[in-house]
Protein backbone atom coordinates (compact mmCIF):
# COMPACT_ATOMS: atom_id res chain seq x y z
CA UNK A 1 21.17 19.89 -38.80
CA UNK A 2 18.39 22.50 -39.90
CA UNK A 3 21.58 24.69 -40.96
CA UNK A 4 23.46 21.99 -42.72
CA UNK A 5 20.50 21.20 -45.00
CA UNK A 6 18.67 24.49 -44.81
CA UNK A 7 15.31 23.12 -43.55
CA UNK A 8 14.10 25.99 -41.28
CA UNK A 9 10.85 26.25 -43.12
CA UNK A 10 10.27 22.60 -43.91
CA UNK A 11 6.57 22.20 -42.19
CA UNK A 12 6.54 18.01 -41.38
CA UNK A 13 10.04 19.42 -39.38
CA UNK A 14 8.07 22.63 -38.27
CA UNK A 15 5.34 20.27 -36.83
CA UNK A 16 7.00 17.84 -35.40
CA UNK A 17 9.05 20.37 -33.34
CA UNK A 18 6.21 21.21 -31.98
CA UNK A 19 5.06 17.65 -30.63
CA UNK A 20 8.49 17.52 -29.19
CA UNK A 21 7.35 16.73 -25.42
CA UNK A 22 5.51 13.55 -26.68
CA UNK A 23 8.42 11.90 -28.55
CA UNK A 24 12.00 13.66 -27.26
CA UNK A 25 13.74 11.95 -24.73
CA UNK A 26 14.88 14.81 -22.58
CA UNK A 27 10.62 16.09 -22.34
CA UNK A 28 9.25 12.47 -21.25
CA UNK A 29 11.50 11.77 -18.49
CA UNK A 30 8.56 12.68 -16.25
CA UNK A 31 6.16 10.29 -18.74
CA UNK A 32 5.65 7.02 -17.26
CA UNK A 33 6.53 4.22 -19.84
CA UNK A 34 7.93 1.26 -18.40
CA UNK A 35 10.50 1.01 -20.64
CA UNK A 36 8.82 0.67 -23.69
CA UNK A 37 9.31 2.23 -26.95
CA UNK A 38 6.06 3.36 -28.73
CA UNK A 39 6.23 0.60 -31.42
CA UNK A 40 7.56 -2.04 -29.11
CA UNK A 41 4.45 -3.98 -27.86
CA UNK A 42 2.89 -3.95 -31.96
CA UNK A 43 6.29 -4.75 -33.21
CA UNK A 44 6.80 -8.03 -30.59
CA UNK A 45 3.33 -9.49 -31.68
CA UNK A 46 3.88 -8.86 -35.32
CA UNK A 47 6.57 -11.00 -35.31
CA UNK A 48 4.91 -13.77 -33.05
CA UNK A 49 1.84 -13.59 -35.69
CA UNK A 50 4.51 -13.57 -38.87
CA UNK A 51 5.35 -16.97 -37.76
CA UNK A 52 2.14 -18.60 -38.26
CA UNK A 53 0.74 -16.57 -41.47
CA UNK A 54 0.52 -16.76 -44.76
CA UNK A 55 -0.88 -14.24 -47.79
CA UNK A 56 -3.52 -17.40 -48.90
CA UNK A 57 -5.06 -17.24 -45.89
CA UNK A 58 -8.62 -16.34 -45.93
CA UNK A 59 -10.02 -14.22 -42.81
CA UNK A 60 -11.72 -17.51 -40.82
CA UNK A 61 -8.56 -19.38 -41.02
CA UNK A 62 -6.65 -15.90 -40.18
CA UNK A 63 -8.63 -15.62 -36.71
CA UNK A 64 -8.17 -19.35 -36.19
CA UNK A 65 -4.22 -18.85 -35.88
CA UNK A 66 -4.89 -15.05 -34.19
CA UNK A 67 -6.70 -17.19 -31.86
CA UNK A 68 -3.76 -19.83 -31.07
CA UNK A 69 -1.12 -17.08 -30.93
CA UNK A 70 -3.39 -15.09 -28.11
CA UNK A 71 -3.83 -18.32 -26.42
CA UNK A 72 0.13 -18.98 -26.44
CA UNK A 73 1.00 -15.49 -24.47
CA UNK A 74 -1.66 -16.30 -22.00
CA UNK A 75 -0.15 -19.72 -21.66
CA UNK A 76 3.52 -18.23 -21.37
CA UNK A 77 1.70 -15.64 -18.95
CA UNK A 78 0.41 -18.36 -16.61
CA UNK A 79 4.12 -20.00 -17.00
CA UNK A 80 5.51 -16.91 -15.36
CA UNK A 81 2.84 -15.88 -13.03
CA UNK A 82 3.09 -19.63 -11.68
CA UNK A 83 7.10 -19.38 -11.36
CA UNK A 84 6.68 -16.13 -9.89
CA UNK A 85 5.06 -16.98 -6.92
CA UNK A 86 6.58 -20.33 -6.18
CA UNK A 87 10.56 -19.67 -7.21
CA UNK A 88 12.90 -17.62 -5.08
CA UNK A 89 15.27 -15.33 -7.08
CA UNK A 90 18.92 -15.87 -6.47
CA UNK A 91 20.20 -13.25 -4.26
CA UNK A 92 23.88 -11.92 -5.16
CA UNK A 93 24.16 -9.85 -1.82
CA UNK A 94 22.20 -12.09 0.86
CA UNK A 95 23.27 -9.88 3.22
CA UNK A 96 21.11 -6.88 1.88
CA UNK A 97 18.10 -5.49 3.44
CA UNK A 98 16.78 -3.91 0.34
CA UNK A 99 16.87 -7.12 -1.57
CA UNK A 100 15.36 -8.97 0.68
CA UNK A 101 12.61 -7.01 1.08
CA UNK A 102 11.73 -6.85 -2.54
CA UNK A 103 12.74 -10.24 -3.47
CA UNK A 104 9.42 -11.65 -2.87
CA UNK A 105 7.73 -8.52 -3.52
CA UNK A 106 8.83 -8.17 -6.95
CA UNK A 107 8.28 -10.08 -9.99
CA UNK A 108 11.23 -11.96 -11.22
CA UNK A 109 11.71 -9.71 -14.11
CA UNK A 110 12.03 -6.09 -12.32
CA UNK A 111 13.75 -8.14 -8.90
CA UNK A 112 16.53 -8.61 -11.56
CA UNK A 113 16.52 -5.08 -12.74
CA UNK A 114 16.22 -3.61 -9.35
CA UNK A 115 19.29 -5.83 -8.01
CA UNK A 116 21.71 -4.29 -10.95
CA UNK A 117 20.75 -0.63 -9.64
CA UNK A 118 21.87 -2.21 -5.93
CA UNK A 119 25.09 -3.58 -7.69
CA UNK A 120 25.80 -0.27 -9.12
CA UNK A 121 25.82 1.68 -6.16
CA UNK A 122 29.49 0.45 -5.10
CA UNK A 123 30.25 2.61 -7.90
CA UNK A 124 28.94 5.91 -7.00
CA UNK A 125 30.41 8.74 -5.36
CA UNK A 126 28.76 11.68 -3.54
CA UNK A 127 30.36 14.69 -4.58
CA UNK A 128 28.26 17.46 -2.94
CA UNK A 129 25.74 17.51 -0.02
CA UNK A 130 23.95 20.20 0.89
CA UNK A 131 21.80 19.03 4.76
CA UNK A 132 18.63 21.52 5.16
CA UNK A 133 14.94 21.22 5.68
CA UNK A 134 15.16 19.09 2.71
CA UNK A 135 18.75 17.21 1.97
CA UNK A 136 20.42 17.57 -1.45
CA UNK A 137 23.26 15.23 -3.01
CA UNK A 138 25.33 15.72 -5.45
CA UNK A 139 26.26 11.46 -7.49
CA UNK A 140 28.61 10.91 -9.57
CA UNK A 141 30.02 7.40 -11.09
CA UNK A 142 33.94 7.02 -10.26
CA UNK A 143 36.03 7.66 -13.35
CA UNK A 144 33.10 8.72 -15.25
CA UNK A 145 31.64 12.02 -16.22
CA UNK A 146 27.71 12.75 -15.74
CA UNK A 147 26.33 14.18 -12.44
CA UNK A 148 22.69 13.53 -10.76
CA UNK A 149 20.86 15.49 -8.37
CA UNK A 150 18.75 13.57 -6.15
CA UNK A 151 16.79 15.50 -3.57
CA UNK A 152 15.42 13.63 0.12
CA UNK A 153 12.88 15.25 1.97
CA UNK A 154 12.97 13.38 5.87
CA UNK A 155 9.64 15.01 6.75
CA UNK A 156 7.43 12.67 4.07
CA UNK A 157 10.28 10.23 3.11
CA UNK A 158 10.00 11.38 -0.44
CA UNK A 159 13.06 11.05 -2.61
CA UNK A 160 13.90 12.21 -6.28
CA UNK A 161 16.53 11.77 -8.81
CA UNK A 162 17.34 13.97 -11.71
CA UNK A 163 17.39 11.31 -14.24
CA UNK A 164 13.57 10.23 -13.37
CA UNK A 165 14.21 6.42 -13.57
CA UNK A 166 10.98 6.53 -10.99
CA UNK A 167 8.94 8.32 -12.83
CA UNK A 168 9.33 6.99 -16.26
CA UNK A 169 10.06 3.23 -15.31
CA UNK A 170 8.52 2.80 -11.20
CA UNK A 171 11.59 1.12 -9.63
CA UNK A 172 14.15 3.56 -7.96
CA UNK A 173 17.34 4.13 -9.60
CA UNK A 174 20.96 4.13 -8.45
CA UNK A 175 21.40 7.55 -7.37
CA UNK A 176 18.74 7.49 -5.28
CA UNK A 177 19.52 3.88 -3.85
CA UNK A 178 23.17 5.33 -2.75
CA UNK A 179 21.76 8.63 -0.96
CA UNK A 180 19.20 5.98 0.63
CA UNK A 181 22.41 4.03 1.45
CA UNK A 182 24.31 7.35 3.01
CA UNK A 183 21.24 7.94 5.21
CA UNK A 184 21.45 4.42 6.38
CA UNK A 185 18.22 3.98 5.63
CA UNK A 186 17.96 -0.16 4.85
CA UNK A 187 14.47 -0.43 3.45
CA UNK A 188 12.79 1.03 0.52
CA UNK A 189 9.64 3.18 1.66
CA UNK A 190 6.27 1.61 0.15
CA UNK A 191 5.55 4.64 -1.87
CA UNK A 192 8.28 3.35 -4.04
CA UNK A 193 7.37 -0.17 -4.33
CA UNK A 194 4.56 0.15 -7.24
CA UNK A 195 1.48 -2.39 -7.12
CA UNK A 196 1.86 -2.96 -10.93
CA UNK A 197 5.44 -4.69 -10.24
CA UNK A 198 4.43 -6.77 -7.47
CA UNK A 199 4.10 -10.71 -7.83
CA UNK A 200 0.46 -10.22 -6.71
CA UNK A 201 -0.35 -7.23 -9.27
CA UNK A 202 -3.33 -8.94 -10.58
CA UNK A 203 -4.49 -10.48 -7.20
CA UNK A 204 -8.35 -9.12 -6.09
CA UNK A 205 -10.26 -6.72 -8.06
CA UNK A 206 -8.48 -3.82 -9.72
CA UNK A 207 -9.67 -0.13 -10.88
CA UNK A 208 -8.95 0.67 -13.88
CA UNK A 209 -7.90 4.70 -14.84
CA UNK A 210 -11.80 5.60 -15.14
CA UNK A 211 -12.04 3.63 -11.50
CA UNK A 212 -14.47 0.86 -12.87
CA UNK A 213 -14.28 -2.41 -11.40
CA UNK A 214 -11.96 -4.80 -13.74
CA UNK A 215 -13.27 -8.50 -13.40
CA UNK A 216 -10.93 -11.35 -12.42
CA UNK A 217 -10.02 -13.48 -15.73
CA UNK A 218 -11.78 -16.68 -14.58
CA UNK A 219 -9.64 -18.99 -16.79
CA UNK A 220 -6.71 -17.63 -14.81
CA UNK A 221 -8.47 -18.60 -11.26
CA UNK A 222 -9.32 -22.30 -12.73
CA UNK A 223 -5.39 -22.66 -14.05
CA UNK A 224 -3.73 -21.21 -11.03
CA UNK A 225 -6.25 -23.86 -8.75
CA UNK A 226 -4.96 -26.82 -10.81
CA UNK A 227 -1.38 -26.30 -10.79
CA UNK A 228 -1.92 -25.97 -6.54
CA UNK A 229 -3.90 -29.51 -6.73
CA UNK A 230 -2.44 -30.93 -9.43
CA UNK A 231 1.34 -31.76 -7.79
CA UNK A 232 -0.22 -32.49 -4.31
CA UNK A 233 -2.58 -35.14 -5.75
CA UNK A 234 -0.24 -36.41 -8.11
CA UNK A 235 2.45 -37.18 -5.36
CA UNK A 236 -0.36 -38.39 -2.85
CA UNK A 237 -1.40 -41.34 -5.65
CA UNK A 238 2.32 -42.18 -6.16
CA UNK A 239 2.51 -42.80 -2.22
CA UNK A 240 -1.11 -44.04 -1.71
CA UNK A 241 -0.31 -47.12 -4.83
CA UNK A 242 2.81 -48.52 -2.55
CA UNK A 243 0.80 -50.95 -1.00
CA UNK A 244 -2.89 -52.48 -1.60
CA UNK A 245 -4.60 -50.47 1.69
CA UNK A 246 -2.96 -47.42 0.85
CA UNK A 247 -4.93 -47.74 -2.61
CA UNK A 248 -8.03 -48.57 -0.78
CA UNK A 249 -8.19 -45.89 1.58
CA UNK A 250 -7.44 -43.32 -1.17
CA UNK A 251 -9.99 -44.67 -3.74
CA UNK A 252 -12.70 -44.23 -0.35
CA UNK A 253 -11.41 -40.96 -0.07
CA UNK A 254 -11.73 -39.97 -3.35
CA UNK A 255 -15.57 -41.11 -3.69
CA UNK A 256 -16.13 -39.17 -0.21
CA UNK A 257 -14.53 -36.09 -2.04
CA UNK A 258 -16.77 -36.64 -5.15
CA UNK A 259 -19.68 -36.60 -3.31
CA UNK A 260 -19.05 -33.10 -1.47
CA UNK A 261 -17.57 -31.17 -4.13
CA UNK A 262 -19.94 -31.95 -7.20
């Protein structure tokens, strides 16, 4: 391309070449990104904030609906949390070690991303093994070109893949599930199960990257405590309002229960 339009000395080109670890695809495979693409997180809450914006705003009445649209992903982020540690995913191989292990491990979200990279090992091949101190396999797909070099070391049960789905996105990839698979090894080892994936991620109190203490979001404790109570109380009145005692004995209970908790 710097031929065909004869931009060898064009300096924004020149200079960007030179960033070319921090942006190229083939340089960040070692980067840890989750996924994401650099605009990705601004660009989703644009558009959640286009919705409910107009130019004749003023500022107060801009924060008013920044305000409401913050307080909506919260909401949605309870929703999940909540369903996250009171659904079951839906297995497609029951019969698997791996999935089990994870499926209450992981959140719902990366337990069905994980369980596609278990699907796609029926398709894999390995094409060249090579047993030392530390084992080396050769994966290919069937009928498709592309090779990846994954590399298991039995001494510290460490395992890597040449196309770095670990490092970049923290769940292990395909490659590295099938050479797991040829070792009849059944479980994943903890190393590779990262805390920032798991159902109780935000559980306790974190460290942050400068290792200061990160405080629990109270309003999080209070909404998690009433969706526990909430059902159990709701379905205990239903029962208690059958008959005229069972209303009695619950209204006694209920000003005995006032009394010790306020």
């Amino acid at each position: 391309m710097l031929d065909k339009y004869d931009v060898h000395e064009n300096k924004w080109l020149i200079d960007l070449f030179k960033l070319k670890e921090k942006w190229a695809q083939a340089y960040v495979k070692r980067t840890f990104t989750a996924g994401m693409k650099t605009t990705q997180l601004s660009e989703s809450f644009n558009a959640d904030l286009k919705d409910c914006l107009r130019t004749d705003l003023n500022i107060v009445e801009f924060f008013t609906h920044f305000e409401r649209v913050f307080n909506q992903k919260c909401d949605k982020e309870l929703e999940a949390k909540y369903n996250s540690r009171h659904k079951f995913p839906r297995l497609k191989l029951k019969s698997s070690p791996m999935l089990n292990q994870v499926a209450t491990v992981y959140t719902p979200k990366l337990f069905d991303l994980f369980q596609t990279e278990v699907e796609e090992v029926m398709a894999l091949s390995i094409l060249e093994r090579n047993v030392s101190q530390t084992h080396s396999y050769v994966v290919g797909v069937f009928n498709q070109n592309g090779k990846y070099e994954v590399m298991w070391n039995p001494l510290d049960e460490t395992l890597s893949c040449s196309c770095r789905k670990f490092e970049s996105f923290g769940i292990l990839c395909r490659h590295g599930l099938k050479v797991l698979d040829v070792l009849d090894i059944k479980l994943i080892p903890n190393r590779y199960i990262m805390k920032r994936w798991r159902r109780d991620a935000k559980d306790g109190s974190g460290k942050n990257c400068t290792t200061h203490n990160i405080k629990l979001d109270t309003r999080l404790e209070y909404v998690d405590r009433y969706r526990d109570l909430c059902p159990k109380y709701i379905q205990l009145v239903n029962e208690a309002c059958e008959t005229k005692e069972g209303h009695n004995i619950l209204s006694l209970a209920i000003a005995d229960l006032k009394k010790k908790t306020l």
